[in-house]
Protein backbone atom coordinates (compact mmCIF):
# COMPACT_ATOMS: atom_id res chain seq x y z
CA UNK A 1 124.39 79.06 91.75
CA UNK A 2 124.33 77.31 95.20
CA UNK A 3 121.00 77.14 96.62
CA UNK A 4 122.26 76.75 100.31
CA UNK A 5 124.36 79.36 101.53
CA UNK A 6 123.09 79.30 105.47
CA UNK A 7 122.79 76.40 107.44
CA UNK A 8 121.76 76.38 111.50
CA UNK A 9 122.06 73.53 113.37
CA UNK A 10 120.66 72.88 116.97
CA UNK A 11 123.13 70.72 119.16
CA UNK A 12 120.76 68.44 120.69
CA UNK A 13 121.59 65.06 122.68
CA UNK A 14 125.21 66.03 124.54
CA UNK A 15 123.64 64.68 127.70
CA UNK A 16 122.17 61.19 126.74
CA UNK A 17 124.74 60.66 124.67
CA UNK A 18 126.82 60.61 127.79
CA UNK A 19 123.99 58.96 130.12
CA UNK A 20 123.42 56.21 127.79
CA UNK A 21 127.88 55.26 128.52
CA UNK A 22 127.40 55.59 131.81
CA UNK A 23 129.78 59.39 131.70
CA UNK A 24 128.80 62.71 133.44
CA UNK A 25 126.95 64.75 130.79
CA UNK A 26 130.12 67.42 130.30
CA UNK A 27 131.57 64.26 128.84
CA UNK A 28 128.91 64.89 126.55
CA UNK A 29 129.69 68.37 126.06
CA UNK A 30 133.48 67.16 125.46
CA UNK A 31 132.60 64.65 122.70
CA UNK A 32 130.13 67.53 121.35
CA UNK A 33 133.35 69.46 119.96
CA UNK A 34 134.41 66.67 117.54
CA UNK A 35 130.78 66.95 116.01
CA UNK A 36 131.66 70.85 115.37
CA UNK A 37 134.47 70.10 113.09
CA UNK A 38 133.10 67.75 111.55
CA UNK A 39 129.92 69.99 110.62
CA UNK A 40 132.50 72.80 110.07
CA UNK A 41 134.44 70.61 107.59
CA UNK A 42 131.18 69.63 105.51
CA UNK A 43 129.68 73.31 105.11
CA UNK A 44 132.87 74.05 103.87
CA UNK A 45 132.85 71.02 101.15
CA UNK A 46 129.41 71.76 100.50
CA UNK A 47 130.45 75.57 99.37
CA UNK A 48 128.17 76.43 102.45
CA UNK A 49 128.37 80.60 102.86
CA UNK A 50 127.19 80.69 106.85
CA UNK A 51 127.33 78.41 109.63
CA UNK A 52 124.95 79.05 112.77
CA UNK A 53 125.09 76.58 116.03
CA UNK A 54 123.31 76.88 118.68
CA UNK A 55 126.21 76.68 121.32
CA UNK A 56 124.17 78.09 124.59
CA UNK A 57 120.54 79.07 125.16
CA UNK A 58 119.35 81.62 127.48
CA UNK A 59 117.36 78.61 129.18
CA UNK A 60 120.49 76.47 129.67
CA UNK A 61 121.19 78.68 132.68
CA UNK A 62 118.62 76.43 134.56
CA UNK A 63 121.17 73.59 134.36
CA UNK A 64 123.05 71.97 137.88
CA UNK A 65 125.76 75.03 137.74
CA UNK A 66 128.81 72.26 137.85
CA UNK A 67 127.51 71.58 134.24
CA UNK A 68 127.49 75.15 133.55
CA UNK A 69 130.67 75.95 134.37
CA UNK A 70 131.94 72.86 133.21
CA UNK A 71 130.31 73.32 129.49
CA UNK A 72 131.79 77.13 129.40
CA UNK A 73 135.47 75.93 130.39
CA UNK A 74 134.56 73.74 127.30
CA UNK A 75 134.09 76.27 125.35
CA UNK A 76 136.88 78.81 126.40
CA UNK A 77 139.31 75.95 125.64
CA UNK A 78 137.67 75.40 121.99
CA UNK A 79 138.08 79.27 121.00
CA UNK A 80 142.00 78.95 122.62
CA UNK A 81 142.95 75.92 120.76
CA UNK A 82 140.76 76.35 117.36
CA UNK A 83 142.27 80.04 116.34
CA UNK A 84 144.71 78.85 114.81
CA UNK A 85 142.74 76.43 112.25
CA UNK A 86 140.44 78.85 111.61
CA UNK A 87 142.57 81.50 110.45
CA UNK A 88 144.78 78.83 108.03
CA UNK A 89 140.79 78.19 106.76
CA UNK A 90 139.78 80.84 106.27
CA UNK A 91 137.29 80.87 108.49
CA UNK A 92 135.69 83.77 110.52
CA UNK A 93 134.21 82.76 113.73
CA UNK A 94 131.54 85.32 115.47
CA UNK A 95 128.89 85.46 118.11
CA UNK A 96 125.32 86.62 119.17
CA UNK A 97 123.13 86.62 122.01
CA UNK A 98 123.33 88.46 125.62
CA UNK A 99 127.40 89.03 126.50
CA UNK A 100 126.66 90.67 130.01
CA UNK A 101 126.68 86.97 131.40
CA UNK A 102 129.05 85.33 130.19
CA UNK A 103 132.03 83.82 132.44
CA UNK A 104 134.97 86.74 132.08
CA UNK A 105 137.71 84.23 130.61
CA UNK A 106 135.25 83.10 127.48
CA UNK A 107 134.05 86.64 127.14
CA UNK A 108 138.01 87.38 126.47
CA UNK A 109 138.69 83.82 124.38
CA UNK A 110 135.84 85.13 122.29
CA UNK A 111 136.40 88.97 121.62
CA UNK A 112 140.15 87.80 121.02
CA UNK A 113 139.44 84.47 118.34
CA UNK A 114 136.28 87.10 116.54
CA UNK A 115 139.02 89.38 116.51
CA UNK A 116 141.77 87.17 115.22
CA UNK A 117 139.40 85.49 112.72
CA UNK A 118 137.65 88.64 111.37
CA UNK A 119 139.12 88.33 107.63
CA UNK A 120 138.06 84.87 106.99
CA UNK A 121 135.86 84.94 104.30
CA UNK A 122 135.30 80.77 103.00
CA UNK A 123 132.98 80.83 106.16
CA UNK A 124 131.37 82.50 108.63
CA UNK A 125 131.25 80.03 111.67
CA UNK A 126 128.57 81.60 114.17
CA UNK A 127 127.80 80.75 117.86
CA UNK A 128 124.22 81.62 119.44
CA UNK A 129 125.65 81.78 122.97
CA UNK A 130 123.06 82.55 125.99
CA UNK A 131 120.66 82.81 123.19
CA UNK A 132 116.90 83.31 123.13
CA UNK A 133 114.62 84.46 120.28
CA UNK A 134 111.48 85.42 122.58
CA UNK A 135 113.89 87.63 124.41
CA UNK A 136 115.92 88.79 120.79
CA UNK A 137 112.14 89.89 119.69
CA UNK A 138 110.58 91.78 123.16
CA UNK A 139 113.80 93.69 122.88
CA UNK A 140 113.54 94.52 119.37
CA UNK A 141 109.98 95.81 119.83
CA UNK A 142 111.13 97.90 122.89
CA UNK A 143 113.74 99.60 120.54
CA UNK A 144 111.38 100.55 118.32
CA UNK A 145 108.96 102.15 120.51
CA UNK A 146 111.61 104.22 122.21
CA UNK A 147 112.68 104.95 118.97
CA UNK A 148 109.01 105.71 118.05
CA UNK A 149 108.69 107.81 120.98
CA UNK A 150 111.84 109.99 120.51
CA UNK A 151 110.34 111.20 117.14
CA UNK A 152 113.67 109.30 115.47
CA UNK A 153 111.15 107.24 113.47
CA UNK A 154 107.14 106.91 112.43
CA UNK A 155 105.36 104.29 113.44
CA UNK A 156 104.53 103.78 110.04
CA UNK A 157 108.22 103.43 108.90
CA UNK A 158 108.46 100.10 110.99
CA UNK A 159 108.63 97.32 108.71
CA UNK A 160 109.78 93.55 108.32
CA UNK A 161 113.54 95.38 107.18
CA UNK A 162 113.26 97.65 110.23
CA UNK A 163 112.15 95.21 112.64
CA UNK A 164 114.55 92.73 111.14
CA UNK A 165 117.42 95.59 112.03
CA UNK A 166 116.38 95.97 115.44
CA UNK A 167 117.02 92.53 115.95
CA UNK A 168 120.12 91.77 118.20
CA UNK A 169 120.92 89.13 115.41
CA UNK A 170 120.09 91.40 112.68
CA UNK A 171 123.35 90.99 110.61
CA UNK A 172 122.02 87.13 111.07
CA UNK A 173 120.91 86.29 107.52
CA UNK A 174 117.94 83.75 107.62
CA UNK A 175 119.06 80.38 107.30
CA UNK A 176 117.61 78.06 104.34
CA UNK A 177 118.16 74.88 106.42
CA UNK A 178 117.96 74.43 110.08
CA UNK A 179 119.28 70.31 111.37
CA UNK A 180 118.42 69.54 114.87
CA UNK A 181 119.75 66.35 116.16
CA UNK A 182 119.10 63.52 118.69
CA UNK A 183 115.30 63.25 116.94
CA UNK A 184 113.95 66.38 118.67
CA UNK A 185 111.53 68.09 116.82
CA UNK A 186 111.01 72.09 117.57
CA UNK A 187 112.85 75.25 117.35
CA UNK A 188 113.42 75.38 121.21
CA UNK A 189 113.54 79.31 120.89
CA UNK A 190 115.65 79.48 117.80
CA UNK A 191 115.88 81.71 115.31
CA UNK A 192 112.03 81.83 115.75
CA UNK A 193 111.91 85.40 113.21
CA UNK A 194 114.81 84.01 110.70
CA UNK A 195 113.03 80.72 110.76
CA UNK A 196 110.04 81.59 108.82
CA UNK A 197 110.74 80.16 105.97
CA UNK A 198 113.63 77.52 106.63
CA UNK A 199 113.24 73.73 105.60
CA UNK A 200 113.89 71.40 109.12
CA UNK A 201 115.60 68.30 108.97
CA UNK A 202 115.39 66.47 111.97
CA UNK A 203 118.71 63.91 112.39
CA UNK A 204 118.01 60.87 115.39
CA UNK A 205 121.64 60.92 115.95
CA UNK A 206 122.78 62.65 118.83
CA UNK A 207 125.32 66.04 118.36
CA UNK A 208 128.42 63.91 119.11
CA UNK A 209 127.57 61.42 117.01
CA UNK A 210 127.17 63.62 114.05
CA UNK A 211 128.84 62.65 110.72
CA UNK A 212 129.85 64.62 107.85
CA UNK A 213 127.33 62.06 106.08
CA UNK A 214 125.21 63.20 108.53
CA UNK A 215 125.27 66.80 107.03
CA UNK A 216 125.61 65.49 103.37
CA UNK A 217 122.38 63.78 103.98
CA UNK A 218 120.58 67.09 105.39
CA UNK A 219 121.41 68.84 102.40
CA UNK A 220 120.65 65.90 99.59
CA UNK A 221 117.27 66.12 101.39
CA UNK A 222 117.32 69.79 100.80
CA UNK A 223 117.56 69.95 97.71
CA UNK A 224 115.06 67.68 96.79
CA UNK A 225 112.88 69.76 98.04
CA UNK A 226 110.73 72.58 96.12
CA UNK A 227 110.75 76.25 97.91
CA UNK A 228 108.07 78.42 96.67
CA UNK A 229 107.75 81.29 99.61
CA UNK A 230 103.68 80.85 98.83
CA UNK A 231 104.11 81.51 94.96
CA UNK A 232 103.97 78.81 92.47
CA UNK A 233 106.47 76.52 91.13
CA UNK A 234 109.20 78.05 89.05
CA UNK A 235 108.67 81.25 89.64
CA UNK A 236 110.89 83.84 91.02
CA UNK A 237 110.24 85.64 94.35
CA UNK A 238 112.05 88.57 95.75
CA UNK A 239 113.48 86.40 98.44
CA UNK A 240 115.16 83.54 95.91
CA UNK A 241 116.58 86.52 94.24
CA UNK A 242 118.72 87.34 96.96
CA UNK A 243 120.84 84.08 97.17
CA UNK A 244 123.90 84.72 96.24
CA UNK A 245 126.37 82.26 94.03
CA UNK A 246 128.81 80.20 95.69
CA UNK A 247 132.41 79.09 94.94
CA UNK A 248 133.09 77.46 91.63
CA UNK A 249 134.75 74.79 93.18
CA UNK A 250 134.75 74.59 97.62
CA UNK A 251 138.40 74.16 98.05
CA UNK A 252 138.89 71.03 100.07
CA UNK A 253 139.44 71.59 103.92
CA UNK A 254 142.83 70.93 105.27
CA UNK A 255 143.20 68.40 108.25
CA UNK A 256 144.47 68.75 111.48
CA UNK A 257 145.74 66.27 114.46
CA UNK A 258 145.05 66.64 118.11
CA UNK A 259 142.27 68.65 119.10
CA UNK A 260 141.78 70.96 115.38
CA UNK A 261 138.66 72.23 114.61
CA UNK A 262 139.27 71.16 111.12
């Protein structure tokens, strides 16, 4: 039985990565994409279940909007040129967060690669695009209420599973490991409900930077770690219960040239 099916990771360090050679940040940005596939590649080695990266945050929009529109032209190109890979992976690529703001052309590279991608199953590659979990939870209380106040449900019927369903991430699963990189360390309006009871391993490297031994090191450090949900040592708790075995063997990844995701 794996113990790590879901890992999140939040991008951090694009911009100095860039500063510090002297490049406009999108170079940053740019040079982010090789860090993707390489994370990509190691969840799949690893027999890792779900991949969540935190691609776009609904406070991002405060950035000079050259480097917005620069960092979503980024992105459309990603989703046109990675399809392919994914599929011959086996990978399924989805996304969450607000969709009403989103540049038309990435809106359409994304609806069309989820779409193309739906029957991966080795992975489930997901992208928190314009992204916010203060937002994600106001919203989920406000759907409640209304539902409260139709008569559809009683107030007493709203629980951690219902609230957890109201979520606009709520087929999210909660990760067991969240990486940040570039040394930051804080959620930065993550995953804040899904978070409650994830291990954080902080990497100093900056996102493009970011190794496979990188992620092999996140998840050594993992598992020497001992989860107990508030219960004691050894014993099972509903929520260990639920993880779910893994691949006998994770099939190794198949390489690509150019600009391949994997």
């Amino acid at each position: 039985m794996n113990p790590l099916t879901h890992v999140a990771i939040i991008m951090d360090g694009n911009g100095r990565w860039a500063a510090e050679r002297g490049m406009p940040r999108w170079k940053g940005h740019e040079a982010g994409a090789g860090a993707v596939r390489r994370a990509t590649r190691a969840a799949c080695n690893h027999g890792v279940r779900e991949l969540t990266l935190f691609a776009f945050s609904s406070e991002n929009w405060r950035r000079p909007a050259r480097e917005v529109h620069i960092l979503f032209s980024l992105l459309g190109r990603y989703l046109a040129e990675e399809r392919g890979p994914l599929i011959e992976n086996g990978i399924r690529l989805s996304a969450f967060g607000r969709r009403d703001r989103l540049p038309r052309g990435v809106s359409r590279a994304l609806d069309e690669t989820e779409q193309a991608t739906r029957e991966g199953s080795r992975l489930h590659l997901r992208l928190a695009l314009d992204y916010g979990a203060r937002h994600e939870i106001v919203e989920a209380c406000r759907s409640l209420a209304r539902s409260v106040g139709r008569g559809a449900i009683a107030l007493a019927q709203i629980d951690e599973d219902a609230f957890e369903g109201a979520l606009s991430s709520g087929k999210v699963p909660a990760p067991e490991l969240i990486i940040r990189t570039a040394g930051e360390r804080r959620l930065s309006n993550f995953l804040l409900w899904q978070a409650a009871y994830a291990e954080l391993y902080f990497c100093p490297r900056p996102w493009p930077d970011f190794e496979e031994s990188d992620f092999d090191a996140a998840v050594e450090d993992y598992l020497s770690r001992t989860r107990k949900f508030g219960a004691l040592p050894g014993v099972t708790c509903r929520r260990e219960a639920r993880v779910e075995a893994a691949p006998h063997a994770p099939e190794p990844i198949r390489a690509h040239e150019g600009n391949a995701l994997l």
